[in-house]
Protein backbone atom coordinates (compact mmCIF):
# COMPACT_ATOMS: atom_id res chain seq x y z
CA UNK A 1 0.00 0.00 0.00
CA UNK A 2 1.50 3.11 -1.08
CA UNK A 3 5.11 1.63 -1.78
CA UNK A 4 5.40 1.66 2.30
CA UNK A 5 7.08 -1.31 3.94
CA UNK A 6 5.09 -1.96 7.23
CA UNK A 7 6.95 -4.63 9.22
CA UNK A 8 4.54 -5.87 12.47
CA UNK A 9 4.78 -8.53 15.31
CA UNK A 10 1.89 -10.98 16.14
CA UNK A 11 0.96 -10.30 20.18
CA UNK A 12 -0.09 -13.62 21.26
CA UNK A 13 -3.10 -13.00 23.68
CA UNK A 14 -3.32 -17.10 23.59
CA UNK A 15 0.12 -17.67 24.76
CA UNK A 16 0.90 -15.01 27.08
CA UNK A 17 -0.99 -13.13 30.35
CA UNK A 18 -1.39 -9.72 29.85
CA UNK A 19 1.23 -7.90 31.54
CA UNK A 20 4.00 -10.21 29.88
CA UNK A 21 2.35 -9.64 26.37
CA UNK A 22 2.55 -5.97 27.08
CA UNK A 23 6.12 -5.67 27.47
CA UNK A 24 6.88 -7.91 24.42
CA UNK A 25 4.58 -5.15 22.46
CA UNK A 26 7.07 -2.06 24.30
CA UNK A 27 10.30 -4.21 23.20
CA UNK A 28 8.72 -4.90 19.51
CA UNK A 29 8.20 -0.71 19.04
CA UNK A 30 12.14 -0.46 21.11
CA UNK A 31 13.49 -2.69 18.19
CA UNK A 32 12.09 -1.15 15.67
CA UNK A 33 8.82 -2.96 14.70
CA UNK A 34 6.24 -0.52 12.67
CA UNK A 35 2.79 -2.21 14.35
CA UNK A 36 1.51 -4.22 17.18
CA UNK A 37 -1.21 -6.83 16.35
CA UNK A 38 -3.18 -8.70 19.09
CA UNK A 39 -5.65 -11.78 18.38
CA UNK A 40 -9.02 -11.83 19.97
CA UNK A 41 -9.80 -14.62 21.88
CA UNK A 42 -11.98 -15.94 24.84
CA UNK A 43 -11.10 -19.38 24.44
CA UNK A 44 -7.16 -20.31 23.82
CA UNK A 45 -5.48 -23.53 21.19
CA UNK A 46 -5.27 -25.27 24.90
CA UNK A 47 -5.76 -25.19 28.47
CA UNK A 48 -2.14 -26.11 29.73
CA UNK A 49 -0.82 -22.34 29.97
CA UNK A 50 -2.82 -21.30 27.74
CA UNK A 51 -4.36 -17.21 28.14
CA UNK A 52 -7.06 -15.66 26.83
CA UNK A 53 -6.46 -11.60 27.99
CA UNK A 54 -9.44 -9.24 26.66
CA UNK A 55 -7.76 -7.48 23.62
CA UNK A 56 -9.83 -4.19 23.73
CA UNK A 57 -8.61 -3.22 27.15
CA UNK A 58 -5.22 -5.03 26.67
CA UNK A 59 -4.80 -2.41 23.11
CA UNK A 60 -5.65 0.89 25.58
CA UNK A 61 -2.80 -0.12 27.65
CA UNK A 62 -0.49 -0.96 24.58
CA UNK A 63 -1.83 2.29 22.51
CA UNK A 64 -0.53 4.52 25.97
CA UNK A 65 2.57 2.66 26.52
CA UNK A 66 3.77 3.10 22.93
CA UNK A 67 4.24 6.07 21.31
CA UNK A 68 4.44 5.35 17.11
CA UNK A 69 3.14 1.72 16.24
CA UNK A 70 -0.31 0.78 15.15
CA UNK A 71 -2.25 -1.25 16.48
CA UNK A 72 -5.13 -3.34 15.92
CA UNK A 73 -6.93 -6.61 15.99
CA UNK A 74 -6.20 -9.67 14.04
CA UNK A 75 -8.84 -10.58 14.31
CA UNK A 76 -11.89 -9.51 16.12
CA UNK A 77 -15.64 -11.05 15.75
CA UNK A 78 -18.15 -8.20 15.60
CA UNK A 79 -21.09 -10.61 15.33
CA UNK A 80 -21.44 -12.73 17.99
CA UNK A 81 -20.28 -12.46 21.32
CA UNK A 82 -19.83 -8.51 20.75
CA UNK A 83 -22.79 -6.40 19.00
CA UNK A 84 -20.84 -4.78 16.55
CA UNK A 85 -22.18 -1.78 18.11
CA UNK A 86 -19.90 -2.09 21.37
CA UNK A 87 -16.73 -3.21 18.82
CA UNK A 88 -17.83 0.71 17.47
CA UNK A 89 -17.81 2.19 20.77
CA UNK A 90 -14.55 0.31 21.87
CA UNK A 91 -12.50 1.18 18.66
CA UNK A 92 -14.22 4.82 18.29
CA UNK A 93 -12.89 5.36 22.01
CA UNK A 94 -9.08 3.77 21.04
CA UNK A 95 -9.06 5.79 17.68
CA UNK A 96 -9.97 9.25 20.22
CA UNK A 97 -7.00 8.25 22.27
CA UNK A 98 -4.79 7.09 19.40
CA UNK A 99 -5.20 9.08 16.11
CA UNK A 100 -3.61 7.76 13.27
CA UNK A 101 -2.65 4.39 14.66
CA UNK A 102 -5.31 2.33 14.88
CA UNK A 103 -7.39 0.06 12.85
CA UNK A 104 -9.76 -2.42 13.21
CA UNK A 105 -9.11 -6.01 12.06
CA UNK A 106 -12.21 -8.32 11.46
CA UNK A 107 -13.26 -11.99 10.51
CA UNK A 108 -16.13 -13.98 10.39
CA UNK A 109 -14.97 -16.26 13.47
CA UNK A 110 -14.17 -19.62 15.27
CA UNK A 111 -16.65 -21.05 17.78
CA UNK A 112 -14.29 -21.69 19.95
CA UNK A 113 -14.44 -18.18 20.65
CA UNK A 114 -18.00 -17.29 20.47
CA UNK A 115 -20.47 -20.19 21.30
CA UNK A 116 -19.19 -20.19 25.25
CA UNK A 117 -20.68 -17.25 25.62
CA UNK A 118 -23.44 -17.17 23.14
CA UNK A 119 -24.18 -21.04 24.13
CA UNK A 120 -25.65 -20.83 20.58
CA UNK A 121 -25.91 -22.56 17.42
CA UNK A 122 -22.35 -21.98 14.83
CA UNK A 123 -23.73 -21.38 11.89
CA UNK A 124 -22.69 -21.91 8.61
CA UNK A 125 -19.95 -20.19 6.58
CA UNK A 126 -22.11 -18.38 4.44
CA UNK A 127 -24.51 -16.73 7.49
CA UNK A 128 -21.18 -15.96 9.26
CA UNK A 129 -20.15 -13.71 6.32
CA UNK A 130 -23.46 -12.04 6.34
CA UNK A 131 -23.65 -11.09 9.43
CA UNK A 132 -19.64 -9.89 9.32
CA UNK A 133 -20.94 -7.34 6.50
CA UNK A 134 -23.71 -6.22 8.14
CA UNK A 135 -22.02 -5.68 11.02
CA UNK A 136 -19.38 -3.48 9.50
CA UNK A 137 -21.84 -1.62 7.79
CA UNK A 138 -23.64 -0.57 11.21
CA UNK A 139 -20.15 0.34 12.34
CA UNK A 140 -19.29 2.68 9.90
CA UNK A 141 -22.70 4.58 10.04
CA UNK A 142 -22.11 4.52 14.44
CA UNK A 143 -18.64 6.11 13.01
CA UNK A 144 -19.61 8.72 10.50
CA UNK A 145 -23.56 9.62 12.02
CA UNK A 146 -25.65 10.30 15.04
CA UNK A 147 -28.80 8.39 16.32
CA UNK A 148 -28.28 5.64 14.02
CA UNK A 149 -31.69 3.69 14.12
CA UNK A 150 -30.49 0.49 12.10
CA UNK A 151 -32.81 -2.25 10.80
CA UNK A 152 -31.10 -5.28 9.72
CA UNK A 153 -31.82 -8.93 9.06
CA UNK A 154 -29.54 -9.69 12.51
CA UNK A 155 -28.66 -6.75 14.12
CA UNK A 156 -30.92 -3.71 15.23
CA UNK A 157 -30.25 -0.19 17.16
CA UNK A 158 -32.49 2.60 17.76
CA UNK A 159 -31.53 5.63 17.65
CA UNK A 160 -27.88 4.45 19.15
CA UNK A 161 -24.95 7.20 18.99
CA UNK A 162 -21.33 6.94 19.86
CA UNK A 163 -20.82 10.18 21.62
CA UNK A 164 -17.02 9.86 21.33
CA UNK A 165 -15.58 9.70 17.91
CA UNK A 166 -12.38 9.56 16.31
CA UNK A 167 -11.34 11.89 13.83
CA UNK A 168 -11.96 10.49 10.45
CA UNK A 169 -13.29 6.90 10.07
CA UNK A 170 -10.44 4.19 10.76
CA UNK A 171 -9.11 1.14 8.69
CA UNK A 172 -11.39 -2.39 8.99
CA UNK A 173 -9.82 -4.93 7.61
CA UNK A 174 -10.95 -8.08 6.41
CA UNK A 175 -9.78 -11.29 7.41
CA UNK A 176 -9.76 -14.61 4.47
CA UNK A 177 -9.25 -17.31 4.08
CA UNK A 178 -11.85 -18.34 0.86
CA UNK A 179 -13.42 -16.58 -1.96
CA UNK A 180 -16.22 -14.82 -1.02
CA UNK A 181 -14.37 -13.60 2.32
CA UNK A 182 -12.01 -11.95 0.01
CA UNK A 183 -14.40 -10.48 -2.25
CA UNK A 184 -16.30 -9.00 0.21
CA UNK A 185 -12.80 -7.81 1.27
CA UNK A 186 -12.07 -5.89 -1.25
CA UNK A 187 -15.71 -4.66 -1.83
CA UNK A 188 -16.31 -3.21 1.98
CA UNK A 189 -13.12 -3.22 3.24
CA UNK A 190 -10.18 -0.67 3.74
CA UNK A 191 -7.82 -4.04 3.03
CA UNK A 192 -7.44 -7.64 3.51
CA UNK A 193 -5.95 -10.00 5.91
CA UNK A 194 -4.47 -13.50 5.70
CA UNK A 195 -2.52 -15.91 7.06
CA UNK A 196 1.02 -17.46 5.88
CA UNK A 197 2.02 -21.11 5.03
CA UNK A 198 -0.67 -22.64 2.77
CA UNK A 199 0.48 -22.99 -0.04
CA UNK A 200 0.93 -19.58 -2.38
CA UNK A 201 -1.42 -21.18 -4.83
CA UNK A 202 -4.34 -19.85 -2.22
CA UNK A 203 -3.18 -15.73 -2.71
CA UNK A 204 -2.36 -15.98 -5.99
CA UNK A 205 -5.05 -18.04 -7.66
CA UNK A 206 -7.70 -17.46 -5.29
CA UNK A 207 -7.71 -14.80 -2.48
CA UNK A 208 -6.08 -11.49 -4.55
CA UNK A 209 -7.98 -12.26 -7.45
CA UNK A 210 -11.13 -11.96 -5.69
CA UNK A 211 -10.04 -9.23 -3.50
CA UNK A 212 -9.29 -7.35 -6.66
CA UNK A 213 -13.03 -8.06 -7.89
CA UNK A 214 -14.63 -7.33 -4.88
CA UNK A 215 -12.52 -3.78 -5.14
CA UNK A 216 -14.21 -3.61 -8.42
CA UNK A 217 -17.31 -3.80 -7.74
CA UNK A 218 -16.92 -1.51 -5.12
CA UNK A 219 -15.28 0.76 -7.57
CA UNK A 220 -12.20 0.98 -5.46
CA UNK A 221 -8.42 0.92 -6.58
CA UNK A 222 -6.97 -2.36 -5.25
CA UNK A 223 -3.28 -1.08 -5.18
CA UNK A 224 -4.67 2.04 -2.28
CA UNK A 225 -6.19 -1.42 -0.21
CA UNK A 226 -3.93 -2.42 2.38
CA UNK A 227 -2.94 -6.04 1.79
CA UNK A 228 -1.91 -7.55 5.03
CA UNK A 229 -0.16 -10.89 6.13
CA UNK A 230 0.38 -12.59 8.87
CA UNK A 231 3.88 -14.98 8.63
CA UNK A 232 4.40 -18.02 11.00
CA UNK A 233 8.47 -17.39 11.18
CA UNK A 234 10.42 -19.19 13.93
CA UNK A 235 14.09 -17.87 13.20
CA UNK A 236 16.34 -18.73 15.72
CA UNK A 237 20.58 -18.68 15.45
CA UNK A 238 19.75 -22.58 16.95
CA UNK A 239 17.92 -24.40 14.48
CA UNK A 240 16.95 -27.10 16.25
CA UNK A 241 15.65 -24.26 18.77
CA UNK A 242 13.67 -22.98 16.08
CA UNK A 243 12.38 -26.37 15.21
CA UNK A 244 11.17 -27.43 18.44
CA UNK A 245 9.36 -24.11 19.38
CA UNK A 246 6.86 -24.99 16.79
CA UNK A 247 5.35 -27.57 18.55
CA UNK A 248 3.33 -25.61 20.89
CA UNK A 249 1.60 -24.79 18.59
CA UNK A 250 0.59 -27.73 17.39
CA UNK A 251 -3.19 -27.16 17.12
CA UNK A 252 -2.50 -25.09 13.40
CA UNK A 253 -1.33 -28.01 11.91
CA UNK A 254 -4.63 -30.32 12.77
CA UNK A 255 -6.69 -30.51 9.49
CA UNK A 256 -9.52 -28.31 9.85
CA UNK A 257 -12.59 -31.12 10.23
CA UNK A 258 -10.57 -32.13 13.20
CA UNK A 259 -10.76 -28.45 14.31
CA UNK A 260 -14.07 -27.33 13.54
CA UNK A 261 -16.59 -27.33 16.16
CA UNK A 262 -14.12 -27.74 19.32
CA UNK A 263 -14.67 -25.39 21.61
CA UNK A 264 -13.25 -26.80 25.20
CA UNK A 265 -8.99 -26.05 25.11
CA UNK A 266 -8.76 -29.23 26.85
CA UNK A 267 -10.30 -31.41 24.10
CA UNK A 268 -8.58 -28.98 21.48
CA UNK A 269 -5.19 -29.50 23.66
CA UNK A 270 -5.81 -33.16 23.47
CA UNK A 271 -6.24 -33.72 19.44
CA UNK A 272 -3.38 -31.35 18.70
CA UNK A 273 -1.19 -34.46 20.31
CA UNK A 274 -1.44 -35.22 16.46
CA UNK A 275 0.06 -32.21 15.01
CA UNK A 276 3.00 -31.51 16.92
CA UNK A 277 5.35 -33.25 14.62
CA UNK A 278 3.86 -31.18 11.75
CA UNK A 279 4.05 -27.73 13.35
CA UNK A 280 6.93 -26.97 11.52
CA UNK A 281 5.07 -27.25 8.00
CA UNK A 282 2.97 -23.87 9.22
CA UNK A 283 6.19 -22.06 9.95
CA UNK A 284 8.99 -20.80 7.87
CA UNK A 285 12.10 -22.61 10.31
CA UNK A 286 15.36 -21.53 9.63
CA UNK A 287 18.51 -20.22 10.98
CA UNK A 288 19.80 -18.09 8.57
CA UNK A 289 18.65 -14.53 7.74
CA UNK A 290 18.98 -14.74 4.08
CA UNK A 291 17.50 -18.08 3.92
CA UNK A 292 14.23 -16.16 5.65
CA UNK A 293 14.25 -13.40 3.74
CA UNK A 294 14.04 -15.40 0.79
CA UNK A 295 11.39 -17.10 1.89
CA UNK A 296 9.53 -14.09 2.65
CA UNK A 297 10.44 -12.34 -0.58
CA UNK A 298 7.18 -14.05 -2.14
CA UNK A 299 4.80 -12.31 -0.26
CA UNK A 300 6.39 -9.00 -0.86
CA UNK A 301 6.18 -9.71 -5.14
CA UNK A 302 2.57 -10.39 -4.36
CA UNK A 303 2.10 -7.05 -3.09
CA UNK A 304 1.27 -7.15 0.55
CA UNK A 305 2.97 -4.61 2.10
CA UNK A 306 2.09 -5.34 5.97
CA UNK A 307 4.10 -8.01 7.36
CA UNK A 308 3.54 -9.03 10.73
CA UNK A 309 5.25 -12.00 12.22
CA UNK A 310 4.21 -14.65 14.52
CA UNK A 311 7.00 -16.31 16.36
CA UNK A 312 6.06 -19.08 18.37
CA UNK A 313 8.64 -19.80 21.12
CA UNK A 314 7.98 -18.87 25.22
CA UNK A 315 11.38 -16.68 25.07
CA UNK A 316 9.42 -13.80 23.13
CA UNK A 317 12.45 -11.48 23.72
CA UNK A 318 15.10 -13.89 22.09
CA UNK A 319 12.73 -14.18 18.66
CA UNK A 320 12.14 -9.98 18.69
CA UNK A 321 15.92 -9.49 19.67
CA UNK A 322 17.43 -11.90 17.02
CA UNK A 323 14.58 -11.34 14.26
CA UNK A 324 14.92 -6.99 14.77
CA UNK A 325 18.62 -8.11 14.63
CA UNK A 326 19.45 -10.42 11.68
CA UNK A 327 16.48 -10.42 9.33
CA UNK A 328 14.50 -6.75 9.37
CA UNK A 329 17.90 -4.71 8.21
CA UNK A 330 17.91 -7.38 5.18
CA UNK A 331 14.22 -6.99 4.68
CA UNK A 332 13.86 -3.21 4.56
CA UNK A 333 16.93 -3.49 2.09
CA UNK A 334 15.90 -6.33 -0.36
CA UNK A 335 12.50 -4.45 -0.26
């Protein structure tokens, strides 16, 4: 997006309680990181150590400890167990206290994450989309107009107003990970958001092109769209290092039938047993920068231009240190 490198790190509100994620999100902006992304949660990948902090409150305490980063979700539900109307007030209220550094980050969902609290029905893909845009469209009218009465086929307000606004309506960005999700992307978003290691077949035959006709209809320039990633890296100077701190996360590598409809961490905790010796295959693993960089370089020639990285060891510190290190001087030079 505008020929501007944007190089982020991945705040793991699964993996970490809130005060230690904090000061990994001080010591990314310290080393020279450009954004601070959190994930949304209620429910973590498992229930051994596993943390679950509320990412609205935890990005007020990251947006007044930092001074230059943005900072967003990656990504937030605004459909089930929020009414998009509070993710309006909460973001409204963090753009007031943040101008010019925050956007909103949005997807369609996981139960694990929303039918605990809604003790509901998940329903299917399509619905979940439909409510998504919906839900950004009552957003944007809480964000741009006053006593918004709204009547839509799932959500209603009447005559709501967000007395506290931001100045000038901030980024949402779409999460996607099929088709339509990227279409709709590009047709009511202010980007698009995906995830690294499957396969680049999925961004270049499938997820761009459809964010670019989405954009279309919308009558929207792709190339002003934001086109974010986020990159599963594990670089460590110790390969083996780098290798083993993959497995924790072992849950990304289950196929997704195995996935869907688990919402307990212990039962999730107990089928990713299966995955940890193909954790690796969701991560780029290496020990050398410009063996990473290369790797990386992909994703840059397909245009997205915000890279935030998910590094999936405890020792947070050791990945930012040795990553800021070794592989960002490379990347802001090969870009």
């Amino acid at each position: 997006m505008n020929g501007v490198l944007t190089l982020g790190y991945k705040a793991s509100a699964e993996q970490f309680a809130p005060r230690e994620l904090l000061r990994y999100g001080l010591l990314a902006e310290e080393l020279g990181f450009d954004s601070v992304v959190v994930s949304d949660h209620f429910h973590p990948w498992k229930d051994t150590d596993g943390h679950a902090p509320f990412s609205f409150a935890w990005l007020g305490a990251l947006g007044q400890a930092t001074k230059r980063v943005r900072i967003g979700t990656s990504v937030v539900t605004p459909t089930f167990r929020y009414h998009p109307a509070v993710v309006a007030q909460a973001f409204a209220t963090l753009g007031s206290l943040f101008p010019g550094r925050v956007f909103l980050g949005v997807g369609s969902g996981e139960s694990m994450n929303e039918t605990p609290v809604t003790a509901g029905e998940w329903p299917a893909p399509g619905e979940r989309l439909a409510r998504l845009r919906e839900a950004v469209t009552l957003i944007r009218r809480l964000w741009t107009e006053n006593y918004v009465t709204f009547e839509g086929t799932f959500y209603k307000t009447r005559a709501a107003k967000i007395f506290d606004k931001p100045d000038g309506a901030l980024p949402i960005l779409f999460a996607a990970s099929g088709p339509k999700a990227a279409e709709y992307a590009g047709q009511d978003g202010d980007g698009l958001i995906v995830t690294s290691g499957k396969g680049m077949a999925l961004y270049t035959e499938t997820l761009l092109p459809n964010f670019r006709k989405g954009a279309a209809k919308a009558k929207k320039d792709p190339a002003a769209l934001e086109l974010m990633i986020e990159i599963k890296v594990s670089f460590d100077a110790d390969r083996d290092r780098a290798l083993a701190d993959t497995r924790e996360w072992a849950a990304l590598a289950l196929p997704a039938e195995d996935k869907a409809g688990v919402e307990d961490p212990r039962e999730m905790e107990r089928r990713s047993v299966a995955g940890a010796d193909k954790a690796h295959t969701r991560f780029i693993v290496t020990n050398d920068p410009a063996e990473c960089v290369a790797q990386l370089r992909p994703y840059l020639d397909l245009g997205f231009g915000h890279l935030v990285f998910h590094f999936p060891g405890r020792d947070q510190e050791r990945s930012l240190r040795q990553f800021s290190t070794e592989v960002i001087p490379r990347l802001r030079t090969s870009s």
